[in-house]
PDB file of N, CA and C in Angstrom:
ATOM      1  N   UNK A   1       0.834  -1.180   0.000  1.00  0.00           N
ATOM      2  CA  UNK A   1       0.000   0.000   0.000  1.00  0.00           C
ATOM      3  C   UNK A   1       0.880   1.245   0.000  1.00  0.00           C
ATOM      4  N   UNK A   2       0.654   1.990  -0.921  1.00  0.00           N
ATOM      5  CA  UNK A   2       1.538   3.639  -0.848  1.00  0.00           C
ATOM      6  C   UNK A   2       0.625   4.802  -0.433  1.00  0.00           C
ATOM      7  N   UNK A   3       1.663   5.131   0.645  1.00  0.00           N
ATOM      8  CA  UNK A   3       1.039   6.405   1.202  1.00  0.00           C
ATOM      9  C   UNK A   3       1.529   7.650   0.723  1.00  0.00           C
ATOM     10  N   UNK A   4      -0.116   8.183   0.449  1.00  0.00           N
ATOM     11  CA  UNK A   4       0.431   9.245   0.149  1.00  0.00           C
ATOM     12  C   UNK A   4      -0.190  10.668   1.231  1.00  0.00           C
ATOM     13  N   UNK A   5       0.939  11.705   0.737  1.00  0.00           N
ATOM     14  CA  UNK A   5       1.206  12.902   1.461  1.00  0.00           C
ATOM     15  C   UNK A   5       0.639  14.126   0.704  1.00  0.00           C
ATOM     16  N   UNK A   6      -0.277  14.710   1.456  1.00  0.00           N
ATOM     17  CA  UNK A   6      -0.461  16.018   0.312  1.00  0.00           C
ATOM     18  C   UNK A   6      -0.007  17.196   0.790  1.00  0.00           C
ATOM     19  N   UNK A   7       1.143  17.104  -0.517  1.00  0.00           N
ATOM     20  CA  UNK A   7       2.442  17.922  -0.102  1.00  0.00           C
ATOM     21  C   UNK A   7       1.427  19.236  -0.510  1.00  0.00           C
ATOM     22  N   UNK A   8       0.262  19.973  -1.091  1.00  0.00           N
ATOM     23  CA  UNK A   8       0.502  21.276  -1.629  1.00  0.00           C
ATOM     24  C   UNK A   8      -0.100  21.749  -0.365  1.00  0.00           C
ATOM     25  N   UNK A   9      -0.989  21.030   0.585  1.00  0.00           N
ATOM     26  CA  UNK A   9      -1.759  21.082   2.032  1.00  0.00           C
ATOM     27  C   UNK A   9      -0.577  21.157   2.574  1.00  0.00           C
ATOM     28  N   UNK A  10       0.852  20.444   2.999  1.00  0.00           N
ATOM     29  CA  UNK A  10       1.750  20.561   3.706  1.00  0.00           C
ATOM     30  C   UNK A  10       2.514  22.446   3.261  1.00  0.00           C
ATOM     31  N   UNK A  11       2.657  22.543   2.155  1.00  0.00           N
ATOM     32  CA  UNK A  11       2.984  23.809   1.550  1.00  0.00           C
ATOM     33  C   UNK A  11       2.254  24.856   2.184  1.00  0.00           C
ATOM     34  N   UNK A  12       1.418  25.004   1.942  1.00  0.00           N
ATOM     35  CA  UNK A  12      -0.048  26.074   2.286  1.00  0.00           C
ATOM     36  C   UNK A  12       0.508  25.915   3.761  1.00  0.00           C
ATOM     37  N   UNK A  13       0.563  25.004   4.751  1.00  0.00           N
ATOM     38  CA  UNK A  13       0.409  25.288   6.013  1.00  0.00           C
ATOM     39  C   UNK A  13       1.898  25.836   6.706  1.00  0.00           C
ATOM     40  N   UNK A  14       3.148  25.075   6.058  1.00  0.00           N
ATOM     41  CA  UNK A  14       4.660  26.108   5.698  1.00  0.00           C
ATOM     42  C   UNK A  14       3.891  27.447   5.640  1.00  0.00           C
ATOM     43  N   UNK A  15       4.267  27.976   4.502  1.00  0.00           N
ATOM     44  CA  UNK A  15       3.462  29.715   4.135  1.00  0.00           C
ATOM     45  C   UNK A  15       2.964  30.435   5.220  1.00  0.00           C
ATOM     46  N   UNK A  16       1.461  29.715   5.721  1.00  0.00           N
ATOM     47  CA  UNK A  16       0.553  30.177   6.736  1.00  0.00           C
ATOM     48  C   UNK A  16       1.767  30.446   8.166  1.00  0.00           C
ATOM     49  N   UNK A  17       2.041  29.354   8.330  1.00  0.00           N
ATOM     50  CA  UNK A  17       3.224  29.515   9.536  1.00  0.00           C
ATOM     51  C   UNK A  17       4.267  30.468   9.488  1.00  0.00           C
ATOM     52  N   UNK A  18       4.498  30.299   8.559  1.00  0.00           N
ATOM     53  CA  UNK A  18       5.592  31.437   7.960  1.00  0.00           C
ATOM     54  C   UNK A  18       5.210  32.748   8.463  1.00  0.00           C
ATOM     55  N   UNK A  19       4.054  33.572   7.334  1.00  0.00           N
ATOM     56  CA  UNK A  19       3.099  34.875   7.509  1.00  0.00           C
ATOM     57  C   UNK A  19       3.096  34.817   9.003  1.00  0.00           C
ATOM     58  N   UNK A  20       2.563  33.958   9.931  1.00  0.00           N
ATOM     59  CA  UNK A  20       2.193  34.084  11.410  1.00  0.00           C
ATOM     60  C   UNK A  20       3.009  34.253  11.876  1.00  0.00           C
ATOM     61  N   UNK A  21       4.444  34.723  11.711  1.00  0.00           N
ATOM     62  CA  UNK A  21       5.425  34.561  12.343  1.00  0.00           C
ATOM     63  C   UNK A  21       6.260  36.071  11.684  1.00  0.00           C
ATOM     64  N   UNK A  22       5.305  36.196  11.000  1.00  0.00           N
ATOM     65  CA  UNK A  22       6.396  37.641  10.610  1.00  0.00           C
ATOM     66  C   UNK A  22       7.453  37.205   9.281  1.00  0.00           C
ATOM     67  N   UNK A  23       7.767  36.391   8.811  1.00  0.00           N
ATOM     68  CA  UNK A  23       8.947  36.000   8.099  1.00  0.00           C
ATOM     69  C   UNK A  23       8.519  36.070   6.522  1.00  0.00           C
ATOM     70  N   UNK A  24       9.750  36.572   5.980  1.00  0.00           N
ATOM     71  CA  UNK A  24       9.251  36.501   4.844  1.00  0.00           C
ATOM     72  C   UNK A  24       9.788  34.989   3.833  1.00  0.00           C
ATOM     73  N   UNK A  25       9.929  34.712   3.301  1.00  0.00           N
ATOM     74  CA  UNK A  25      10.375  33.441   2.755  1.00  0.00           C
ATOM     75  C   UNK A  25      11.650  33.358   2.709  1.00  0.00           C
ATOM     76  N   UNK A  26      12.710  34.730   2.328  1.00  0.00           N
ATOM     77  CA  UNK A  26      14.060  34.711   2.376  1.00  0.00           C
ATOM     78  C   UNK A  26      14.440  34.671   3.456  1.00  0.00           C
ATOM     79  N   UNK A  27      13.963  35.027   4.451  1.00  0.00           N
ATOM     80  CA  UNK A  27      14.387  34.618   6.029  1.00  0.00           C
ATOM     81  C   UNK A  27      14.215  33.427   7.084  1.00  0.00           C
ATOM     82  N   UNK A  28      12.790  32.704   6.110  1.00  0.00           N
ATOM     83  CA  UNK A  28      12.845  31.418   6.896  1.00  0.00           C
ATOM     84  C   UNK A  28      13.743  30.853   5.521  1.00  0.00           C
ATOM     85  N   UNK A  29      14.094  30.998   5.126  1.00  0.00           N
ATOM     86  CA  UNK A  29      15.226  30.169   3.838  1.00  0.00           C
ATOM     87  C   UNK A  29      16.389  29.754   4.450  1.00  0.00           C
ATOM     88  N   UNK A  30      16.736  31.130   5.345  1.00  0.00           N
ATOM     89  CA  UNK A  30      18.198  31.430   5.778  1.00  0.00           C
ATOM     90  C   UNK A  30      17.914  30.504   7.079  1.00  0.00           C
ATOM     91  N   UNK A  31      16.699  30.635   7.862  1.00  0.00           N
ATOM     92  CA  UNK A  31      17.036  29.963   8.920  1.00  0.00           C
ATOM     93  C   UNK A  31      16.515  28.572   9.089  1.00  0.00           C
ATOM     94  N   UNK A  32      16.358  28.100   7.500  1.00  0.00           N
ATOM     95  CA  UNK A  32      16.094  26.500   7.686  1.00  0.00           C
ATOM     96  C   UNK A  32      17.343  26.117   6.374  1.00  0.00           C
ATOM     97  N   UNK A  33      18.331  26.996   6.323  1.00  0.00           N
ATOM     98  CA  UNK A  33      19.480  26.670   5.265  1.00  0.00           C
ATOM     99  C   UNK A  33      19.429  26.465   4.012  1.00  0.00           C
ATOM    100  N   UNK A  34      18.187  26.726   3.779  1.00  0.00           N
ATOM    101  CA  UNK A  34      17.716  26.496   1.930  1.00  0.00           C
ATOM    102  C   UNK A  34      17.332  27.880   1.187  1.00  0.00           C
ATOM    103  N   UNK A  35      18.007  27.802  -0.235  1.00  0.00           N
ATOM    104  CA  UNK A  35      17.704  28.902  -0.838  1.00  0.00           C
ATOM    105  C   UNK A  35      15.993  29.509  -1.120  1.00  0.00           C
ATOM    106  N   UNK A  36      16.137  30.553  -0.967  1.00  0.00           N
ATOM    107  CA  UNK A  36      14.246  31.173  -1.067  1.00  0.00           C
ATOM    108  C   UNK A  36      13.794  30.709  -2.241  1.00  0.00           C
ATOM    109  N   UNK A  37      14.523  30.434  -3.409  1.00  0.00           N
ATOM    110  CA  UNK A  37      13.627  29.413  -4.465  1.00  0.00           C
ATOM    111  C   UNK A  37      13.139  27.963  -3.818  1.00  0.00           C
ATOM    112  N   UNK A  38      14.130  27.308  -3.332  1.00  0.00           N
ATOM    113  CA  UNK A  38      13.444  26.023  -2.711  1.00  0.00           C
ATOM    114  C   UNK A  38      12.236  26.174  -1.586  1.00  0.00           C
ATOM    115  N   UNK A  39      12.338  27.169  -0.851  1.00  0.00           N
ATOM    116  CA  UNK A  39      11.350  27.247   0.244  1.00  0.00           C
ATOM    117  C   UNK A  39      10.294  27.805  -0.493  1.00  0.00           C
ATOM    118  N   UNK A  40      10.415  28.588  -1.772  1.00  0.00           N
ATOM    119  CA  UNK A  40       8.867  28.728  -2.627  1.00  0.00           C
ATOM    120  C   UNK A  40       8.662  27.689  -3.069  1.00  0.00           C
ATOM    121  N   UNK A  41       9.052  26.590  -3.622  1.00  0.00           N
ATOM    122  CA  UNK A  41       8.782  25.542  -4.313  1.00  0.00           C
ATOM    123  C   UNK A  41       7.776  24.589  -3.139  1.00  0.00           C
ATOM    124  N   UNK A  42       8.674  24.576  -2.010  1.00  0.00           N
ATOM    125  CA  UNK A  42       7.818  23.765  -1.265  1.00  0.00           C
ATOM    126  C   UNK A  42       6.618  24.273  -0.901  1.00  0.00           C
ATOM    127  N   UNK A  43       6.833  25.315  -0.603  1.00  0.00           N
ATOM    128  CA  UNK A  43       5.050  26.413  -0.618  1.00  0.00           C
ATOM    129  C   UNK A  43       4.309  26.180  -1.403  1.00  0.00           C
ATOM    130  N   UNK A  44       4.928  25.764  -2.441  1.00  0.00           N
ATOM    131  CA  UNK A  44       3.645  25.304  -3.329  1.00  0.00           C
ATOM    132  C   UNK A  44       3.600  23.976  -4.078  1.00  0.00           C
ATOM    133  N   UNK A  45       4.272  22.803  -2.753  1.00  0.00           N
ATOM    134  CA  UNK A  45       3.704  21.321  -2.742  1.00  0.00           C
ATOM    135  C   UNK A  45       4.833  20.762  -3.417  1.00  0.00           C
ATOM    136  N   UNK A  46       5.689  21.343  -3.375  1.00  0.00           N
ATOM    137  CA  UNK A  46       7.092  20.348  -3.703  1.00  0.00           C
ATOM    138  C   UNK A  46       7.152  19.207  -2.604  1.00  0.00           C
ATOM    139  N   UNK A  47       7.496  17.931  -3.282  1.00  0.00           N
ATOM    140  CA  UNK A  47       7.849  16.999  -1.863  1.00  0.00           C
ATOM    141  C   UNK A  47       9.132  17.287  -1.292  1.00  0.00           C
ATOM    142  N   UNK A  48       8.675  17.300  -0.024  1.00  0.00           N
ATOM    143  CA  UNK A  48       9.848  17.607   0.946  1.00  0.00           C
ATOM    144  C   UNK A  48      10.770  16.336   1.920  1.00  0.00           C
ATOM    145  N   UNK A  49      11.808  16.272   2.023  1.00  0.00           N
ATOM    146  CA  UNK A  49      12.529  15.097   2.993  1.00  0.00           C
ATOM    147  C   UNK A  49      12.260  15.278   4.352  1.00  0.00           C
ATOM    148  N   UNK A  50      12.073  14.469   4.951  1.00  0.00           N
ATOM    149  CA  UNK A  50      11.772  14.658   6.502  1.00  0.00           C
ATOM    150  C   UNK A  50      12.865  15.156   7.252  1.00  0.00           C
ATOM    151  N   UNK A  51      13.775  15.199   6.869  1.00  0.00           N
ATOM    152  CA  UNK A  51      14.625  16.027   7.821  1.00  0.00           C
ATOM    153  C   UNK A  51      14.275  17.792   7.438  1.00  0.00           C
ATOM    154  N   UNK A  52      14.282  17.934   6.305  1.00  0.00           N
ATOM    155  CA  UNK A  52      13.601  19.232   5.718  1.00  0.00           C
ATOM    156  C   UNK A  52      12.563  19.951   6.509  1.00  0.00           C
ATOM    157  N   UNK A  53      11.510  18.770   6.445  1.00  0.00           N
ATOM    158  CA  UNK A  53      10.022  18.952   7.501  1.00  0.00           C
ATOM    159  C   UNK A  53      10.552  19.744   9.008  1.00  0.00           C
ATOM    160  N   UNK A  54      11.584  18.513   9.330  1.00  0.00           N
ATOM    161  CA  UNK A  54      11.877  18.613  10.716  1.00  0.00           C
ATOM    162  C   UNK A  54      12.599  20.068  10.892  1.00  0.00           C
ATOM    163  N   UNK A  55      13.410  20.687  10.228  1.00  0.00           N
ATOM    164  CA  UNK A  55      13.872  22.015  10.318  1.00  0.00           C
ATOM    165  C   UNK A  55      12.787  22.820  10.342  1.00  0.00           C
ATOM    166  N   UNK A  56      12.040  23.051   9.138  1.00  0.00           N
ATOM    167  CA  UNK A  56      10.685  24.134   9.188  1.00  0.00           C
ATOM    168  C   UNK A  56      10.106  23.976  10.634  1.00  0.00           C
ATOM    169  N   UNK A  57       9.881  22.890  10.867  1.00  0.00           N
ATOM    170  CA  UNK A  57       9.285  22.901  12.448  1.00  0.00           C
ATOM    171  C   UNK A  57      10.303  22.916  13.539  1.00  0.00           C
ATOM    172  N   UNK A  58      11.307  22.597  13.686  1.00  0.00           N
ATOM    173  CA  UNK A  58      11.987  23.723  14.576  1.00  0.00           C
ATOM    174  C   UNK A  58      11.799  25.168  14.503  1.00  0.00           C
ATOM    175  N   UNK A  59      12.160  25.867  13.354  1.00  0.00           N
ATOM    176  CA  UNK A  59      12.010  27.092  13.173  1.00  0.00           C
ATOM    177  C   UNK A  59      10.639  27.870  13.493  1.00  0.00           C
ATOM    178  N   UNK A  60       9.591  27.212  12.467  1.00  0.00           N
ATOM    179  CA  UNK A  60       8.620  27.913  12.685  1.00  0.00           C
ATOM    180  C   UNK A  60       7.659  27.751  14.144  1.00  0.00           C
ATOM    181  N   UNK A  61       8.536  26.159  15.114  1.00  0.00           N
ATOM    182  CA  UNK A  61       8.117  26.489  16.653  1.00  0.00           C
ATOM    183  C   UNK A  61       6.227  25.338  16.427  1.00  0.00           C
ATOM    184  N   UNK A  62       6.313  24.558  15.894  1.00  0.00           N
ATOM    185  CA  UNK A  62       5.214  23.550  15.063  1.00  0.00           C
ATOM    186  C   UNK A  62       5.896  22.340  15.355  1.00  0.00           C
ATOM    187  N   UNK A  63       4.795  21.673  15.574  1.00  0.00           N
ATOM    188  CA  UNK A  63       4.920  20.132  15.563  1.00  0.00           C
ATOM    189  C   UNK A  63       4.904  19.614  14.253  1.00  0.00           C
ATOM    190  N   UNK A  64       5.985  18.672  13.949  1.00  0.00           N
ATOM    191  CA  UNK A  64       5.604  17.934  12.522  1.00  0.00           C
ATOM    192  C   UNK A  64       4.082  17.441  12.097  1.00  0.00           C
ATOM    193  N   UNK A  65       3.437  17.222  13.244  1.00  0.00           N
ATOM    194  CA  UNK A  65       2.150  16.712  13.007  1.00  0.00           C
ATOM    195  C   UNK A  65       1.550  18.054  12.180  1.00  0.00           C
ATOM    196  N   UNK A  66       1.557  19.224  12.872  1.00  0.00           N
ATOM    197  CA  UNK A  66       0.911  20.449  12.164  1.00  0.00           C
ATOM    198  C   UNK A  66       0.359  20.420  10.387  1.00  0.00           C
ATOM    199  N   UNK A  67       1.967  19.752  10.413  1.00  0.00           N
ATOM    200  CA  UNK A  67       1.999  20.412   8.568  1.00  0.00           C
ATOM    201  C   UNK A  67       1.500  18.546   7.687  1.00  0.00           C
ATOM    202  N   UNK A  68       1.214  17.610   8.820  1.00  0.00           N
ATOM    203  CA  UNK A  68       0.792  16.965   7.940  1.00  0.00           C
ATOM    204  C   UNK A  68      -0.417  16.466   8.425  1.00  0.00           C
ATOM    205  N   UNK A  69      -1.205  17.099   9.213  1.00  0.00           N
ATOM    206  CA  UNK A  69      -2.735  16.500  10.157  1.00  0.00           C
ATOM    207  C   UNK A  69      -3.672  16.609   8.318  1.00  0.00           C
ATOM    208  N   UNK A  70      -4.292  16.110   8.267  1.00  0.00           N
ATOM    209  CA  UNK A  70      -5.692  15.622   6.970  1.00  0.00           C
ATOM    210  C   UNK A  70      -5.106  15.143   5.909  1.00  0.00           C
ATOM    211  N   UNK A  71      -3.197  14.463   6.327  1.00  0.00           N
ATOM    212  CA  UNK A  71      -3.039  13.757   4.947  1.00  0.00           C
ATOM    213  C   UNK A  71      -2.761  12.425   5.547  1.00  0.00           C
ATOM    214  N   UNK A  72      -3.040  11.355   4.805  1.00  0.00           N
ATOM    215  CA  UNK A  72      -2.967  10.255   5.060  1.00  0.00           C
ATOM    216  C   UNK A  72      -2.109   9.643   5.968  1.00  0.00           C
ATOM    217  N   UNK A  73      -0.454  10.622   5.814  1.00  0.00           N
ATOM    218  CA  UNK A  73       0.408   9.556   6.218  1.00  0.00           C
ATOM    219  C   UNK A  73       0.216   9.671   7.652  1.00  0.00           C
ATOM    220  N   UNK A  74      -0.169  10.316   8.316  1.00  0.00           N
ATOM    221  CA  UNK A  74      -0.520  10.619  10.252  1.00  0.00           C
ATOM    222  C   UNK A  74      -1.872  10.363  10.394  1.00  0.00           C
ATOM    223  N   UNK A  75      -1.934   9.115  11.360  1.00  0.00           N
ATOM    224  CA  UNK A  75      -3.198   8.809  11.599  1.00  0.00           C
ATOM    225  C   UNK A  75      -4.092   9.274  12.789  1.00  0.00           C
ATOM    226  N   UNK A  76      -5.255   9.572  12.889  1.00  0.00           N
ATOM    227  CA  UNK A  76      -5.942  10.806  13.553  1.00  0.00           C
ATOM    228  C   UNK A  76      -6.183   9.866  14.943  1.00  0.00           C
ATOM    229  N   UNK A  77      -5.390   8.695  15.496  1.00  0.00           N
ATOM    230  CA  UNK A  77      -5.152   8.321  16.535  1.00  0.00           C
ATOM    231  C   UNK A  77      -4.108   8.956  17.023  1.00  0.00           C
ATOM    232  N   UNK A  78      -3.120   9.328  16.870  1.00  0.00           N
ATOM    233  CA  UNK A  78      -1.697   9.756  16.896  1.00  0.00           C
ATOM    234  C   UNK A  78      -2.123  11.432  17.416  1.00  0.00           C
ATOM    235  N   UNK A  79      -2.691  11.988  16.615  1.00  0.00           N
ATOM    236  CA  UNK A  79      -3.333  13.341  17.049  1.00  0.00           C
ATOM    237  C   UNK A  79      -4.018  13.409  18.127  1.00  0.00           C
ATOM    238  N   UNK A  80      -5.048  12.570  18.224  1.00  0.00           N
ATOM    239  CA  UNK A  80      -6.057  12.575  19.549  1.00  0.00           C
ATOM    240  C   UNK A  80      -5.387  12.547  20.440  1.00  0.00           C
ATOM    241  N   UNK A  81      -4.200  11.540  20.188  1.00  0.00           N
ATOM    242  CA  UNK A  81      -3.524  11.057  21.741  1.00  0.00           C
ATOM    243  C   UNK A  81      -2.482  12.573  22.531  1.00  0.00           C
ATOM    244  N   UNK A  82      -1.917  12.918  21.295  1.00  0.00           N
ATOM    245  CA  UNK A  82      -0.965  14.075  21.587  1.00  0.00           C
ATOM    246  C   UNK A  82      -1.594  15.351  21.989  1.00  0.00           C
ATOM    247  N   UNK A  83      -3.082  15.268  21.424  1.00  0.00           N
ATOM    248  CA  UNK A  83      -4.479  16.428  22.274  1.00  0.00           C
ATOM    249  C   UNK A  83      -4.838  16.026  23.608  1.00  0.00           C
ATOM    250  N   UNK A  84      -4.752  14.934  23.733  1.00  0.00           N
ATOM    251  CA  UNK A  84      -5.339  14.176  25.396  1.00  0.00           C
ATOM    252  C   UNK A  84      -4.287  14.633  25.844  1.00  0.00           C
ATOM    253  N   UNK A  85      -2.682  14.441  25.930  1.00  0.00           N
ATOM    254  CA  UNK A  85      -1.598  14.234  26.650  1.00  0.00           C
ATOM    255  C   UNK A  85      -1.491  15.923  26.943  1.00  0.00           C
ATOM    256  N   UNK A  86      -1.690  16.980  26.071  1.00  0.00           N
ATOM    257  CA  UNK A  86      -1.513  17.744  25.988  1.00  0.00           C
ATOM    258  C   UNK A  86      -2.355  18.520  26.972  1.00  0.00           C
ATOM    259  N   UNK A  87      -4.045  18.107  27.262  1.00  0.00           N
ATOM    260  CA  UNK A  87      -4.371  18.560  27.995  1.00  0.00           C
ATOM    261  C   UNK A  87      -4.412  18.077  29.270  1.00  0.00           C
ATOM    262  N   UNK A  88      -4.042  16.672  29.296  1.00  0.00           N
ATOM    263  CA  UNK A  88      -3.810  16.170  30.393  1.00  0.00           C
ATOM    264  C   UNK A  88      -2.454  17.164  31.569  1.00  0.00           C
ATOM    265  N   UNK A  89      -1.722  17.397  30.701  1.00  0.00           N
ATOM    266  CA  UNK A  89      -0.265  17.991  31.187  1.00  0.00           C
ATOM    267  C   UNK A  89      -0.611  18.916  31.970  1.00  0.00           C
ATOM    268  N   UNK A  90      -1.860  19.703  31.850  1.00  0.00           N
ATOM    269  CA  UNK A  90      -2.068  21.172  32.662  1.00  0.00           C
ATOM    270  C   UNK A  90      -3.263  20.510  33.457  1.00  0.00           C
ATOM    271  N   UNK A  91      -3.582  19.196  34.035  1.00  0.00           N
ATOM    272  CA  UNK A  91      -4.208  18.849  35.439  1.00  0.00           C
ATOM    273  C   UNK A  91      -3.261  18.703  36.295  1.00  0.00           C
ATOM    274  N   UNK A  92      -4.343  19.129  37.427  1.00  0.00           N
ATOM    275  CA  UNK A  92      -3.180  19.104  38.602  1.00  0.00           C
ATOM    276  C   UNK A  92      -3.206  17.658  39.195  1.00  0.00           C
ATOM    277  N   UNK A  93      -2.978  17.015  40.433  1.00  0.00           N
ATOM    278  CA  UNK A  93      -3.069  15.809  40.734  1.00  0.00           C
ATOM    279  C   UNK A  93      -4.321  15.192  40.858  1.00  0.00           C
ATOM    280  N   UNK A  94      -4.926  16.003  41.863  1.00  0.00           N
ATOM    281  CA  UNK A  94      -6.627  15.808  41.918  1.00  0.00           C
ATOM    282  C   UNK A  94      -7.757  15.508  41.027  1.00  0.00           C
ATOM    283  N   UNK A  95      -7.219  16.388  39.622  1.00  0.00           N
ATOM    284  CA  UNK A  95      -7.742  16.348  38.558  1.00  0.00           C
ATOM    285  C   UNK A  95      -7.335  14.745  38.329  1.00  0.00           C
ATOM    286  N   UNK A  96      -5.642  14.775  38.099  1.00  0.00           N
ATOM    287  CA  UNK A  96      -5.602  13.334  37.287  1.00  0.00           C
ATOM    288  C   UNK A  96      -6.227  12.404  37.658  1.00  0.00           C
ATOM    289  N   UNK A  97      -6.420  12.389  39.222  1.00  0.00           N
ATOM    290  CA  UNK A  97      -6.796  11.271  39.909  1.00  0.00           C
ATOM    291  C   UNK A  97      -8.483  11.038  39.725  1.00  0.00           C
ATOM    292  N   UNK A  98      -9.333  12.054  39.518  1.00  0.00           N
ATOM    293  CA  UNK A  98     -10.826  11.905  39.303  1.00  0.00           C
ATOM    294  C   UNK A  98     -10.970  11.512  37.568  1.00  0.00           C
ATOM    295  N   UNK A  99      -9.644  11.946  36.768  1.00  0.00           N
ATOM    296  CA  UNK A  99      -9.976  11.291  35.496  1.00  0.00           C
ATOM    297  C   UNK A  99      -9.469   9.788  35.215  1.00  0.00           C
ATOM    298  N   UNK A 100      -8.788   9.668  35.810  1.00  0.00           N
ATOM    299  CA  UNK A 100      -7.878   7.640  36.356  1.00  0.00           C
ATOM    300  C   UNK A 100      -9.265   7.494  36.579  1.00  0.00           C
ATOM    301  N   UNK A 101     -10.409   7.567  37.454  1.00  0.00           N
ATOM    302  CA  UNK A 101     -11.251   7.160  38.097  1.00  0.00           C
ATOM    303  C   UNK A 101     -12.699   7.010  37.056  1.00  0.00           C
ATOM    304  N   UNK A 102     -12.892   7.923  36.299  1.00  0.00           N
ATOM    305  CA  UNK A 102     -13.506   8.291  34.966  1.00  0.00           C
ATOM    306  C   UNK A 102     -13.582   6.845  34.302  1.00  0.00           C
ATOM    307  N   UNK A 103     -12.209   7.138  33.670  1.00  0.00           N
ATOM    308  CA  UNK A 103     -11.582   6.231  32.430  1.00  0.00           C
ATOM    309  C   UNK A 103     -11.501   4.710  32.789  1.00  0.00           C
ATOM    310  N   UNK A 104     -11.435   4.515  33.936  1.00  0.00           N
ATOM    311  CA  UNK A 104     -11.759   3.078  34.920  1.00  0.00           C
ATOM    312  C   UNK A 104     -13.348   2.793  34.721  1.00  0.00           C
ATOM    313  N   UNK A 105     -14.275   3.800  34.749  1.00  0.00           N
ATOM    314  CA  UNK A 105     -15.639   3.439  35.087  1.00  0.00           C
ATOM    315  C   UNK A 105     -16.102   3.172  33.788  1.00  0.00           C
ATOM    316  N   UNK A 106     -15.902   4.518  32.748  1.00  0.00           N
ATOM    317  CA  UNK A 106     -16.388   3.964  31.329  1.00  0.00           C
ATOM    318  C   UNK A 106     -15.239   2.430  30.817  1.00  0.00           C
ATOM    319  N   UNK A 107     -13.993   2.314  31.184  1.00  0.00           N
ATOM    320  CA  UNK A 107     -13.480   0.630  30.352  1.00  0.00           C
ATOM    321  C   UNK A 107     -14.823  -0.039  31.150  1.00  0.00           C
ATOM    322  N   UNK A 108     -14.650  -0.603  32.076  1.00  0.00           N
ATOM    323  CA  UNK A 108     -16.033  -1.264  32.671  1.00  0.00           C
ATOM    324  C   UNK A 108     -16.989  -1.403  32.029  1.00  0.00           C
ATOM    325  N   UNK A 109     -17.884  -0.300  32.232  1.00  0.00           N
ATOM    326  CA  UNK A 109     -18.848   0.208  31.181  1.00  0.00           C
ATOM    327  C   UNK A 109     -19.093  -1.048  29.790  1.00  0.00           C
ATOM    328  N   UNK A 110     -17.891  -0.492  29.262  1.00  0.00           N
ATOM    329  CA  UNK A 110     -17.428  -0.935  27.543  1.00  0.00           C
ATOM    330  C   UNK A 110     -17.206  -2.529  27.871  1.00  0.00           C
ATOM    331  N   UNK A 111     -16.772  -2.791  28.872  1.00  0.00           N
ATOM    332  CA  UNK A 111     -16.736  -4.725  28.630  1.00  0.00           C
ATOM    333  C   UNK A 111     -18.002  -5.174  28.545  1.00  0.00           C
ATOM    334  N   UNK A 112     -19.124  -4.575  29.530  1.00  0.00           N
ATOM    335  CA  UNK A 112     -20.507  -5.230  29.570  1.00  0.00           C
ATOM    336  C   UNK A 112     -21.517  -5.232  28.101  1.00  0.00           C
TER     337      UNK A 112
END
């Protein structure tokens, strides 16, 4: 099975990040080491190498997931989980402990 990536959705969301950040393309060029022709190209759905990916998202301060959430290759389990963990991180103990207690009652629940 080949997965595919939709690089011009990955592009568009580069750009968008970009603009949100103040930068113009020759400056995130410089600070992801690629000439401002290549960083337009990928703006507009060039396939990119994952180490490539991985620079833009250092820079632009983004999770790799960002620039590829509604394309195939990241599955929307992987997202949910990193949204749970994420909000999990800002409960305090009390909290965690009444949602341990939750998530215990609905598995239960779900065996019957």
């Amino acid at each position: 099975m080949k997965i595919e990536v939709d690089y011009k959705l990955v592009g568009r969301r580069i750009r968008d990040a970009r603009k949100a950040m103040g930068l113009t393309q020759e400056q995130l060029a410089e600070q992801v080491d690629l000439s401002n022709e290549w960083v337009s190209q990928l703006e507009k759905g060039k396939k990119l190498p994952l180490d490539t990916l991985m620079r833009f998202s250092s820079v632009l301060d983004k999770d790799p997931n960002y620039f590829l959430i509604d394309t195939p290759f990241v599955p929307s389990e992987v997202l949910i989980n990193k949204d749970i963990a994420r909000k999990l991180s800002k409960c305090n103990k009390k909290t965690l402990n009444s949602i341990n207690r939750i998530i215990d009652i609905l598995l239960e629940q779900q065996e019957d």
